[in-house]
N, C-alpha and C. Protein backbone atom coordinates (compact mmCIF):
# COMPACT_ATOMS: atom_id res chain seq x y z
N UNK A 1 26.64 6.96 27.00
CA UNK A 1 25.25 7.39 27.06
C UNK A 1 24.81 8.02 25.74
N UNK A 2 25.86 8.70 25.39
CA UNK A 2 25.47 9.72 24.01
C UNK A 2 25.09 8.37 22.83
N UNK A 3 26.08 7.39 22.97
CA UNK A 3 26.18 6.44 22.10
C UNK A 3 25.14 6.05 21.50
N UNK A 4 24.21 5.37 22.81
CA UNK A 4 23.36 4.62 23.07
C UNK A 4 22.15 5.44 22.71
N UNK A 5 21.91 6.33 23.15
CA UNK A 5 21.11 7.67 22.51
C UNK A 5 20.91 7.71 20.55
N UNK A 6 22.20 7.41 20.16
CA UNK A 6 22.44 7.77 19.28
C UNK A 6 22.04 6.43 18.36
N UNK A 7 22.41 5.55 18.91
CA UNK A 7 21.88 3.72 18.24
C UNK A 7 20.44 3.60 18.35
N UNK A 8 19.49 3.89 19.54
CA UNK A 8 18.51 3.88 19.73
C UNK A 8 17.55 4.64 18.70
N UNK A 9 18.25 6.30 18.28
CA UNK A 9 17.44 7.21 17.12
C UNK A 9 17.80 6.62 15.86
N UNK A 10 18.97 5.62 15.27
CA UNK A 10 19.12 5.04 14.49
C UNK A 10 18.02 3.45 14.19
N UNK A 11 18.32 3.29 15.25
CA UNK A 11 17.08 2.29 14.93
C UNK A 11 15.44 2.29 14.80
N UNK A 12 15.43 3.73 15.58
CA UNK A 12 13.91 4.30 15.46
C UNK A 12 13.57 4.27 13.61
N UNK A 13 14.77 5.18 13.06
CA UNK A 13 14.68 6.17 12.25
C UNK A 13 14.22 5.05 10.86
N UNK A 14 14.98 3.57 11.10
CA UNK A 14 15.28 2.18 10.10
C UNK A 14 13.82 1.90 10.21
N UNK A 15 13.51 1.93 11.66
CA UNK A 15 12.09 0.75 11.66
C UNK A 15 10.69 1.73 11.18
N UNK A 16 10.88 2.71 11.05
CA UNK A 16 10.08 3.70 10.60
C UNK A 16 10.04 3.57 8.65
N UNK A 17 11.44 3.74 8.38
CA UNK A 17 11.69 3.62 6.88
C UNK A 17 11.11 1.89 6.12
N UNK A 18 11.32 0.87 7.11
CA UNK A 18 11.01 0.07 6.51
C UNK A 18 9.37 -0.70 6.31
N UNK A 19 9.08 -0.83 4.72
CA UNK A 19 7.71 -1.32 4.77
C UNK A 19 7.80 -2.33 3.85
N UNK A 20 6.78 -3.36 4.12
CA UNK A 20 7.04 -4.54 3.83
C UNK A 20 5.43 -4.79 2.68
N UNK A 21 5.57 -5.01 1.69
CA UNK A 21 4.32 -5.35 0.48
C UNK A 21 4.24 -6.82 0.63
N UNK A 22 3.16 -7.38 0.77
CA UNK A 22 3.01 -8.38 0.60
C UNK A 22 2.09 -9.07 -0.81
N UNK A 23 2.25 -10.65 -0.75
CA UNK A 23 1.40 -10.69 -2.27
C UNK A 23 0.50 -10.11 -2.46
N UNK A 24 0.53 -10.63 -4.03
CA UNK A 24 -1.02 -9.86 -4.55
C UNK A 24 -1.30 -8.34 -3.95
N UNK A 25 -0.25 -7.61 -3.58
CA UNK A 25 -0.47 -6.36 -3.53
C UNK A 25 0.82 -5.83 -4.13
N UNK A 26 1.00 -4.12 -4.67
CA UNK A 26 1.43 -3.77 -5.17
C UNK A 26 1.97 -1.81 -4.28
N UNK A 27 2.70 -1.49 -4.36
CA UNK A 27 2.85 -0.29 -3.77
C UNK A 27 3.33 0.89 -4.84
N UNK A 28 2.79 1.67 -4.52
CA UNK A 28 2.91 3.14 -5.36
C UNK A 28 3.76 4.13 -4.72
N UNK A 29 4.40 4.71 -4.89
CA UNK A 29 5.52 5.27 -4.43
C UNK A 29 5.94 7.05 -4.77
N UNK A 30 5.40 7.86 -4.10
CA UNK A 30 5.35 9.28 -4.30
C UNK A 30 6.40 9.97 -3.78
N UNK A 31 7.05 10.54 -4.20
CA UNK A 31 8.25 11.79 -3.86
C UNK A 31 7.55 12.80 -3.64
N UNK A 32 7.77 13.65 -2.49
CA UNK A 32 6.99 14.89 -2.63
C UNK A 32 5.78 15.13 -2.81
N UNK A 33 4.93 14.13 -3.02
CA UNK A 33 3.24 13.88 -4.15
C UNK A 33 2.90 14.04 -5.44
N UNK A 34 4.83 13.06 -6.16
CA UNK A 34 4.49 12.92 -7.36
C UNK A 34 5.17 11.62 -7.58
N UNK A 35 4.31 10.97 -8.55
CA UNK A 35 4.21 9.60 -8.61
C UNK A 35 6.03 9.45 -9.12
N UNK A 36 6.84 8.51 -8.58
CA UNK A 36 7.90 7.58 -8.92
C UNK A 36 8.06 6.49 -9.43
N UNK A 37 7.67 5.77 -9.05
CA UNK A 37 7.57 3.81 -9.19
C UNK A 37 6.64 3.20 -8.45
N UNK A 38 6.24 2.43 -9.06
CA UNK A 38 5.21 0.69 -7.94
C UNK A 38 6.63 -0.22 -7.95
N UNK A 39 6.68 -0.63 -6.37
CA UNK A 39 7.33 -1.31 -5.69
C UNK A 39 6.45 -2.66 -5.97
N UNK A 40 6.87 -3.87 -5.81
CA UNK A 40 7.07 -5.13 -6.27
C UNK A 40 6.69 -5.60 -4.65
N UNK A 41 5.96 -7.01 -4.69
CA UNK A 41 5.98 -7.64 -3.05
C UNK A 41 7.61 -7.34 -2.49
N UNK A 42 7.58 -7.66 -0.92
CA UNK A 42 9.32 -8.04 -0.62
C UNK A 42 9.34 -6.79 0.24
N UNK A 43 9.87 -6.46 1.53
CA UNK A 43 10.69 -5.10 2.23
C UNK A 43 11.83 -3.97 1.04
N UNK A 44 11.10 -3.01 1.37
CA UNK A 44 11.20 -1.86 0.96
C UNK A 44 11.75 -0.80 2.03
N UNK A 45 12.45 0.14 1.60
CA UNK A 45 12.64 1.65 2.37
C UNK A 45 11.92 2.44 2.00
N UNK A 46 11.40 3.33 2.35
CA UNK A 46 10.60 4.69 2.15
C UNK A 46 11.02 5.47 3.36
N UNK A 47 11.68 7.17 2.74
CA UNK A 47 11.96 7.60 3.49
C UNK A 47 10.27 8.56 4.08
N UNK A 48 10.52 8.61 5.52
CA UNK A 48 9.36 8.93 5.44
C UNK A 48 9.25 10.09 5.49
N UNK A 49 9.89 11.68 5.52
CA UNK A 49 9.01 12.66 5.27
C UNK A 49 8.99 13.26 3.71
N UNK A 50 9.80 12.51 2.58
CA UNK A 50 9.77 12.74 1.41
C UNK A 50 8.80 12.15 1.08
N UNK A 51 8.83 10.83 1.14
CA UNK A 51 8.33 10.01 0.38
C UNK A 51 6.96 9.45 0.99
N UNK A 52 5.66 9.25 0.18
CA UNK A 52 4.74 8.06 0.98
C UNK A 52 4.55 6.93 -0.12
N UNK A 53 3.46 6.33 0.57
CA UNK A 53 3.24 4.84 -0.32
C UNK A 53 1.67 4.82 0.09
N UNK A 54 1.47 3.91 -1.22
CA UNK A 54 -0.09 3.69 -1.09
C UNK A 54 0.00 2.02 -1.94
N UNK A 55 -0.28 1.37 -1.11
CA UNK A 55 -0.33 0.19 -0.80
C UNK A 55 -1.66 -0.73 -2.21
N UNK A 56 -1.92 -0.85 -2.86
CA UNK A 56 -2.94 -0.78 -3.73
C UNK A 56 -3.23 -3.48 -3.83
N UNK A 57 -4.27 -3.46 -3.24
CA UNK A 57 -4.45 -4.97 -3.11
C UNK A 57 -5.19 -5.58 -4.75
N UNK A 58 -4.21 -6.25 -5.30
CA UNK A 58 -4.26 -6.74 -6.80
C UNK A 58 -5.24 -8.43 -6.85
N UNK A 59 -5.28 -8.77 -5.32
CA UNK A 59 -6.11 -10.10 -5.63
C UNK A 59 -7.41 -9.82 -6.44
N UNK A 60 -8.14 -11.16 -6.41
CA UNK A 60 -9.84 -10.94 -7.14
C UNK A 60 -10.46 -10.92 -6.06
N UNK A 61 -11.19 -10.39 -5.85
CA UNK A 61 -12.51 -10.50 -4.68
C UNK A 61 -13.47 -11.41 -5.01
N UNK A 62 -13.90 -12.53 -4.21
CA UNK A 62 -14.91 -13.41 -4.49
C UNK A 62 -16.33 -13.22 -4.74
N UNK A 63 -16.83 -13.26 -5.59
CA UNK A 63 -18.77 -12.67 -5.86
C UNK A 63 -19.59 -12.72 -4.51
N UNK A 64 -19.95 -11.60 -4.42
CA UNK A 64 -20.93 -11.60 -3.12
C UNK A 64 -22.48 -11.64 -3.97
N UNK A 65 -23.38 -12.87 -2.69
CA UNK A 65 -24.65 -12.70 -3.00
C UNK A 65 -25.26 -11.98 -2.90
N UNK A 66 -26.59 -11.64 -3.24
CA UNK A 66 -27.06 -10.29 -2.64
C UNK A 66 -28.77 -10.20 -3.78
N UNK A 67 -29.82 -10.20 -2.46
CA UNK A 67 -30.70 -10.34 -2.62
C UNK A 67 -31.43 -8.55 -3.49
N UNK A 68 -32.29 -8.51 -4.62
CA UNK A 68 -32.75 -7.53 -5.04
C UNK A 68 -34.00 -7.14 -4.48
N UNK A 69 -34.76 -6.12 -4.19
CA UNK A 69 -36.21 -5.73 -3.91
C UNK A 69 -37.33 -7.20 -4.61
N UNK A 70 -36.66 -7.35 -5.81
CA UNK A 70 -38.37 -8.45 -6.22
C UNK A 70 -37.73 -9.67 -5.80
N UNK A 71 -37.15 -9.82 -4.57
CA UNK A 71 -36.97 -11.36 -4.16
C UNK A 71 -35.93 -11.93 -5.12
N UNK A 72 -34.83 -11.56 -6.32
CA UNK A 72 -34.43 -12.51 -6.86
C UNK A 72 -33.33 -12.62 -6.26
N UNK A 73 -31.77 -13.31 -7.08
CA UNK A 73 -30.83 -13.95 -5.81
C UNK A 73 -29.95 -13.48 -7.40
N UNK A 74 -29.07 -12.81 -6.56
CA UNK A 74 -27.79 -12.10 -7.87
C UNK A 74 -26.41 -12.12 -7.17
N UNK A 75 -25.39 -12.28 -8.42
CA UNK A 75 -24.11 -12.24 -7.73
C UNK A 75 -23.26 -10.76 -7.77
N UNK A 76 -22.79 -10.14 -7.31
CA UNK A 76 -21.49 -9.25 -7.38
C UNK A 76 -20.31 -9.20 -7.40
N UNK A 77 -20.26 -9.07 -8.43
CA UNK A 77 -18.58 -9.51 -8.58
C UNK A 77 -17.61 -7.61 -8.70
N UNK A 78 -16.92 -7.40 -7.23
CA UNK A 78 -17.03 -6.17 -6.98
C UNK A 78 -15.42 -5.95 -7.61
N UNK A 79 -14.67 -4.63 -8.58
CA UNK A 79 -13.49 -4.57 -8.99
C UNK A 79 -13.51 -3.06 -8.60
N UNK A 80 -12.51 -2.93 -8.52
CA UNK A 80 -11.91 -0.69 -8.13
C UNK A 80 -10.62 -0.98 -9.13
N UNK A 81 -10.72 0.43 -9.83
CA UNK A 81 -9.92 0.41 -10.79
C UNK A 81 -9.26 1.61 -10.62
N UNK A 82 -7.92 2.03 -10.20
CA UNK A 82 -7.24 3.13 -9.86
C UNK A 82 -6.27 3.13 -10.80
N UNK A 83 -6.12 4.45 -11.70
CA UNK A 83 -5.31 4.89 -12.81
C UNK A 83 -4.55 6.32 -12.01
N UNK A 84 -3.18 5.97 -11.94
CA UNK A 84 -1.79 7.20 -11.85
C UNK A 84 -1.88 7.65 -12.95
N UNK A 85 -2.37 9.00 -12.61
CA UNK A 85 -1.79 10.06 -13.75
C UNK A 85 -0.95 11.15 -12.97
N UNK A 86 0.26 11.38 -13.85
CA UNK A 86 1.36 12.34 -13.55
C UNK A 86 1.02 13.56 -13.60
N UNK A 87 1.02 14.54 -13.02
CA UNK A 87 0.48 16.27 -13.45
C UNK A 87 1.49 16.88 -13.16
């Protein structure tokens, strides 16, 4: 019983640690809430009460249309630009 107890908090503890990046995204990786490494696509560990992750999506976003007040017809081509700085 103890065993089984004991396999069960082991497997909790794995499926919790493991996170998985997929393409065209990139992961950031904090100790404590200070920057470490960007993780690469592919399953990863992160322990979780040291460590978090912030997941950051590297594709292009496609131009959205989008009409102005004097009737004309314009595109948006929308980018977010997030810079790690260490303190």
């Amino acid at each position: 019983m103890t065993m089984q107890i004991l396999l069960i908090a082991v497997f909790i503890i794995i499926g919790v640690s493991m996170r998985q990046i997929k393409q065209h995204h990139r992961g950031i990786v904090y100790f404590l809430g200070k920057y470490t490494k960007v993780i690469e696509p592919g399953w990863h560990i992160v322990v979780p009460i040291l460590q978090s992750l912030d997941v950051i999506n590297l594709s292009h976003p496609e131009a959205s249309q989008v009409i102005a007040k004097i009737q004309t017809n314009g595109y948006i081509d929308e980018e977010i630009y997030k810079k790690v700085i260490n303190k």
